[in-house]
C-alpha atoms as a PDB file:
ATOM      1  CA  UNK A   1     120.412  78.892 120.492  1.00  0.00           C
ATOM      2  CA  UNK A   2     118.582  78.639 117.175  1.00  0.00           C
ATOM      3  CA  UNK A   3     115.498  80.620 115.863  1.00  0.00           C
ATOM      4  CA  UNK A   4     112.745  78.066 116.957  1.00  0.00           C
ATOM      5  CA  UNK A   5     111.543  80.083 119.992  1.00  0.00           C
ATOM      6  CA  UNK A   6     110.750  83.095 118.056  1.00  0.00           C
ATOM      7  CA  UNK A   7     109.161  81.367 115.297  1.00  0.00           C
ATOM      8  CA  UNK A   8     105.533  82.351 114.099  1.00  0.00           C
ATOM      9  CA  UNK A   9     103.306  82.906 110.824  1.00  0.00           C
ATOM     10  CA  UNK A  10     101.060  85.406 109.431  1.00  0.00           C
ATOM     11  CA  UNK A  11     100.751  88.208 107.413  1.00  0.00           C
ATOM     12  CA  UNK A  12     102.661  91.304 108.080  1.00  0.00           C
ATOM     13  CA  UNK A  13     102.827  95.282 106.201  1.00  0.00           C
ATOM     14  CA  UNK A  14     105.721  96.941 107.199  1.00  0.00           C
ATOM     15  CA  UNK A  15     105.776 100.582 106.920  1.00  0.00           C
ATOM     16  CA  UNK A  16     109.197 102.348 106.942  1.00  0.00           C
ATOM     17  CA  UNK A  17     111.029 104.811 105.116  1.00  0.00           C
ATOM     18  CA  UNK A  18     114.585 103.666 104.899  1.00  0.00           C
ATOM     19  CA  UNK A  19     115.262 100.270 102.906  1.00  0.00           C
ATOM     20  CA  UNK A  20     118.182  99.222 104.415  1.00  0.00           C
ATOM     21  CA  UNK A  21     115.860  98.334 107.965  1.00  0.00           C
ATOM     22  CA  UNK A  22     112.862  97.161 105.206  1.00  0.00           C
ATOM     23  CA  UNK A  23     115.546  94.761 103.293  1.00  0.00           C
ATOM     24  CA  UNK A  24     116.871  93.751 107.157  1.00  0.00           C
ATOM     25  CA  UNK A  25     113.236  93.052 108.740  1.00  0.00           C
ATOM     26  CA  UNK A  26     112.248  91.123 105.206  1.00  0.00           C
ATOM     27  CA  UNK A  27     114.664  88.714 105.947  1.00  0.00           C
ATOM     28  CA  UNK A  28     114.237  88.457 109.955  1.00  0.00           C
ATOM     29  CA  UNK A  29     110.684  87.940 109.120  1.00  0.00           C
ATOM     30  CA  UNK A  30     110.759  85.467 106.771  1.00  0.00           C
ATOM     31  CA  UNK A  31     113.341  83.539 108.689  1.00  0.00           C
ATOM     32  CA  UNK A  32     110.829  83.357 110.781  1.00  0.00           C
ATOM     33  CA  UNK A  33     108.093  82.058 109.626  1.00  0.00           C
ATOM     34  CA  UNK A  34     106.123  85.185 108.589  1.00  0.00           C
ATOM     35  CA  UNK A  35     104.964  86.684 104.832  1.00  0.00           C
ATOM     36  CA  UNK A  36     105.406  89.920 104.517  1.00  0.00           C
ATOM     37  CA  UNK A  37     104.855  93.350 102.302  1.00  0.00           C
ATOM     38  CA  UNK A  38     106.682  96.861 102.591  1.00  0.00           C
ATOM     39  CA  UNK A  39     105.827 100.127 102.236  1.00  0.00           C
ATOM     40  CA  UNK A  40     107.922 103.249 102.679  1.00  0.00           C
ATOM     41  CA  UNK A  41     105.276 105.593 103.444  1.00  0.00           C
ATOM     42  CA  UNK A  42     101.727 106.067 104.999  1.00  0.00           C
ATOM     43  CA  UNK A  43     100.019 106.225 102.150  1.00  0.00           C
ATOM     44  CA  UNK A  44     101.745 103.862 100.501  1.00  0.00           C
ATOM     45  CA  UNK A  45     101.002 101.275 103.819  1.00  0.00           C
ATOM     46  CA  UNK A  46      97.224 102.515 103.304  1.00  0.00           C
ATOM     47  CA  UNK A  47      96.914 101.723 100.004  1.00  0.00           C
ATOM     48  CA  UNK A  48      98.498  98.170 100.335  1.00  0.00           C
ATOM     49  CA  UNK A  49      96.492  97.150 102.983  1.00  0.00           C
ATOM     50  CA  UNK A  50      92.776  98.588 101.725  1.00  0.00           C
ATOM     51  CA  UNK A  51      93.998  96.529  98.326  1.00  0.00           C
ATOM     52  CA  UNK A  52      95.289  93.386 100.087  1.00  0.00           C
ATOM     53  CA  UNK A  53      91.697  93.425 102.038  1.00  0.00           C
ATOM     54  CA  UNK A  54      89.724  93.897  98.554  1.00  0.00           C
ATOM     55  CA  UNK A  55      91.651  90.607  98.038  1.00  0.00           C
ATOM     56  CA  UNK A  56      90.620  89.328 100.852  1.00  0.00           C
ATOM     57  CA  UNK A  57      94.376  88.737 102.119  1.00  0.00           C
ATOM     58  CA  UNK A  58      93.699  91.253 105.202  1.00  0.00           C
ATOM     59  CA  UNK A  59      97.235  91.717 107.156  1.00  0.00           C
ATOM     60  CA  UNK A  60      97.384  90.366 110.406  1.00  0.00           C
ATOM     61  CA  UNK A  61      99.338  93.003 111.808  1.00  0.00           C
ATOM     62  CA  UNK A  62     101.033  96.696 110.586  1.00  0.00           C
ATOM     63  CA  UNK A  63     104.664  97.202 111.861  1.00  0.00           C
ATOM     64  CA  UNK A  64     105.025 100.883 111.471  1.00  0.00           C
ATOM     65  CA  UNK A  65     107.369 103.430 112.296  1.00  0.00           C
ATOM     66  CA  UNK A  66     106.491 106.872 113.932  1.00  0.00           C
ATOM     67  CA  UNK A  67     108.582 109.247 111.875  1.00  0.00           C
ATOM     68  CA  UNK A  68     108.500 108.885 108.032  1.00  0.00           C
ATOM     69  CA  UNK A  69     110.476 111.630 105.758  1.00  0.00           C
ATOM     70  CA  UNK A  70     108.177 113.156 103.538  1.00  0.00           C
ATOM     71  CA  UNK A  71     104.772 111.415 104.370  1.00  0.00           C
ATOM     72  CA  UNK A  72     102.563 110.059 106.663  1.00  0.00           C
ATOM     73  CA  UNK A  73     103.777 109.188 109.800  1.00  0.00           C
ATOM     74  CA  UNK A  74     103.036 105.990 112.020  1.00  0.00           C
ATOM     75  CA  UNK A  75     100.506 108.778 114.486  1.00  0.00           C
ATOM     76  CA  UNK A  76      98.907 109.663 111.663  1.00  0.00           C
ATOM     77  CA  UNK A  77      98.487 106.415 109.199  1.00  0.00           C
ATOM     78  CA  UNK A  78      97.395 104.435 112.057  1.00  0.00           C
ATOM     79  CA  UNK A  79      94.025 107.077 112.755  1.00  0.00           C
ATOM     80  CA  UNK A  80      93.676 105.787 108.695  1.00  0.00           C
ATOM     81  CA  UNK A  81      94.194 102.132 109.146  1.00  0.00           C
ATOM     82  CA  UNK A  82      91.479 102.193 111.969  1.00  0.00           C
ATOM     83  CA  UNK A  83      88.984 103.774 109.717  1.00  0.00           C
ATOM     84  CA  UNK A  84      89.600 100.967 106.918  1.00  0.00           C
ATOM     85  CA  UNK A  85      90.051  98.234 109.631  1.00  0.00           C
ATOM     86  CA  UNK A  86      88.900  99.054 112.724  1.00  0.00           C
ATOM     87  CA  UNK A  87      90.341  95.734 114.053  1.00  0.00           C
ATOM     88  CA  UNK A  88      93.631  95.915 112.596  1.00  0.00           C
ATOM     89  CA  UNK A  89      96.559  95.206 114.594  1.00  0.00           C
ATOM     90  CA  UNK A  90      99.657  97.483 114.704  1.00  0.00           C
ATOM     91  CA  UNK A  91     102.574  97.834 116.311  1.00  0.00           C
ATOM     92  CA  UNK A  92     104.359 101.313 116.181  1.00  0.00           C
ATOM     93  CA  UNK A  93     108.380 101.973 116.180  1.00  0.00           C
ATOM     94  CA  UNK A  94     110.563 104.704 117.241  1.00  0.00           C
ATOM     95  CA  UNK A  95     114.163 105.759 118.188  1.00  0.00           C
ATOM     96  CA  UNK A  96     112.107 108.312 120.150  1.00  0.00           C
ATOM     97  CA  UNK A  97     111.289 106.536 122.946  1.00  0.00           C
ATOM     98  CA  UNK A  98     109.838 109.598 124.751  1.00  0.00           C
ATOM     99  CA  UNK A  99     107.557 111.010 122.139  1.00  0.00           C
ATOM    100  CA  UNK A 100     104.137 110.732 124.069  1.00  0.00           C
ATOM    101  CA  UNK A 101     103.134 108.251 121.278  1.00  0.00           C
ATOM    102  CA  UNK A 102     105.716 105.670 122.082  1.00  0.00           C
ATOM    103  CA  UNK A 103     104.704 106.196 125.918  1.00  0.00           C
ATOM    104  CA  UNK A 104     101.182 106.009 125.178  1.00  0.00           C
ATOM    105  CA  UNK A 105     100.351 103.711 122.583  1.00  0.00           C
ATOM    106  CA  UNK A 106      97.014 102.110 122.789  1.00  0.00           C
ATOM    107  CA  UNK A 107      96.004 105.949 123.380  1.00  0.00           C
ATOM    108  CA  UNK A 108      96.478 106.439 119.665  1.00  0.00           C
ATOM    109  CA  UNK A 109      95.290 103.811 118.642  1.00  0.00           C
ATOM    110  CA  UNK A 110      98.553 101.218 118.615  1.00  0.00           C
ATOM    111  CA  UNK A 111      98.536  97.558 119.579  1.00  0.00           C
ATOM    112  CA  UNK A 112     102.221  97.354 121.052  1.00  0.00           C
ATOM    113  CA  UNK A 113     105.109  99.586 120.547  1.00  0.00           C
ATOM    114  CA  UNK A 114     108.655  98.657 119.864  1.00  0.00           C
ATOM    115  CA  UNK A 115     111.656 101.366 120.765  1.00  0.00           C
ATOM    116  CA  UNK A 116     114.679 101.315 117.890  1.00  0.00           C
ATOM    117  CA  UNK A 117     116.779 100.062 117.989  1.00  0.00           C
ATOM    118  CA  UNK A 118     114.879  96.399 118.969  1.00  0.00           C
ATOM    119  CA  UNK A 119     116.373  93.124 119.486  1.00  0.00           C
ATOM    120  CA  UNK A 120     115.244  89.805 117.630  1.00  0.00           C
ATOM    121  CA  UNK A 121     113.417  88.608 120.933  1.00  0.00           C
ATOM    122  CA  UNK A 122     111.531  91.870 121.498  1.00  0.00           C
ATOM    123  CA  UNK A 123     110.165  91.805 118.324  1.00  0.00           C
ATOM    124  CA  UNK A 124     109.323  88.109 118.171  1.00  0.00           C
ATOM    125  CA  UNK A 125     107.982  88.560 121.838  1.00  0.00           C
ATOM    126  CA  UNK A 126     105.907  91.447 120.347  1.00  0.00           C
ATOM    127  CA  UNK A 127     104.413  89.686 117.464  1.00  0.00           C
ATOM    128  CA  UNK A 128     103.933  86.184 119.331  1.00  0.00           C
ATOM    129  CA  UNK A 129     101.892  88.585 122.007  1.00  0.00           C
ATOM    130  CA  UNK A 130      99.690  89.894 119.179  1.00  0.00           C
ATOM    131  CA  UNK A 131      99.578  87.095 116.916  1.00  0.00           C
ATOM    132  CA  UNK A 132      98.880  84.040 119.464  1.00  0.00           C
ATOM    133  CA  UNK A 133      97.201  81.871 117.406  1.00  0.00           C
ATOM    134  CA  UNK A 134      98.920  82.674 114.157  1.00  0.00           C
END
């Protein structure tokens, strides 16, 4: 079975603090189909996407995990993002599957949710879900 299926396009941040799962997702999502930026921390994610939309190269979607070491946090960048982009699309990720954030999503503001560790369809079900005409 090849990667067609889960093949898509847009633009995509991706906010997580250790590079060996940035370096992995840059090359899952470019594989398949989709451009992409990285940031390792909340306010780094912030200030790439208020930049890319003074561009006017707005992100289609955030992928951004819950717990970052030593910044902000997927709960707390995402309360951010909406204030820059009210319609911005995120998706939050977690190894903590029961934090009430993960269980909750849209509560707090999230567009889908992802549990760590994901497989290749989940997260190309997840972004052809949000991304639909992309």
């Amino acid at each position: 079975m090849g990667l067609e299926e889960f093949k898509g396009s847009g633009r995509i941040l991706v906010m997580d603090d250790e590079e060996p799962i940035r370096r992995l997702l840059e090359m899952i999502l470019a594989e398949l189909g989709y451009r992409t930026a990285f940031a390792a921390t909340g306010e780094e994610c912030l200030a790439e996407y208020a930049a890319a939309m003074s561009r006017g190269e707005k992100y289609d979607l955030v992928l951004m995990d819950l717990t970052i070491a030593g910044g902000l946090g997927g709960k707390e960048t995402i309360a951010e993002l909406l204030k820059l982009d009210p319609k911005a699309k995120a998706v939050v990720s977690s190894g903590y599957s029961l934090d009430p954030v993960m269980m909750d999503y849209k509560t707090f503001g999230f567009s889908g949710a992802l549990g760590k560790p994901y497989l290749l369809k989940d997260l190309a079900a997840e972004l052809k879900r949000l991304l639909p005409s992309q």
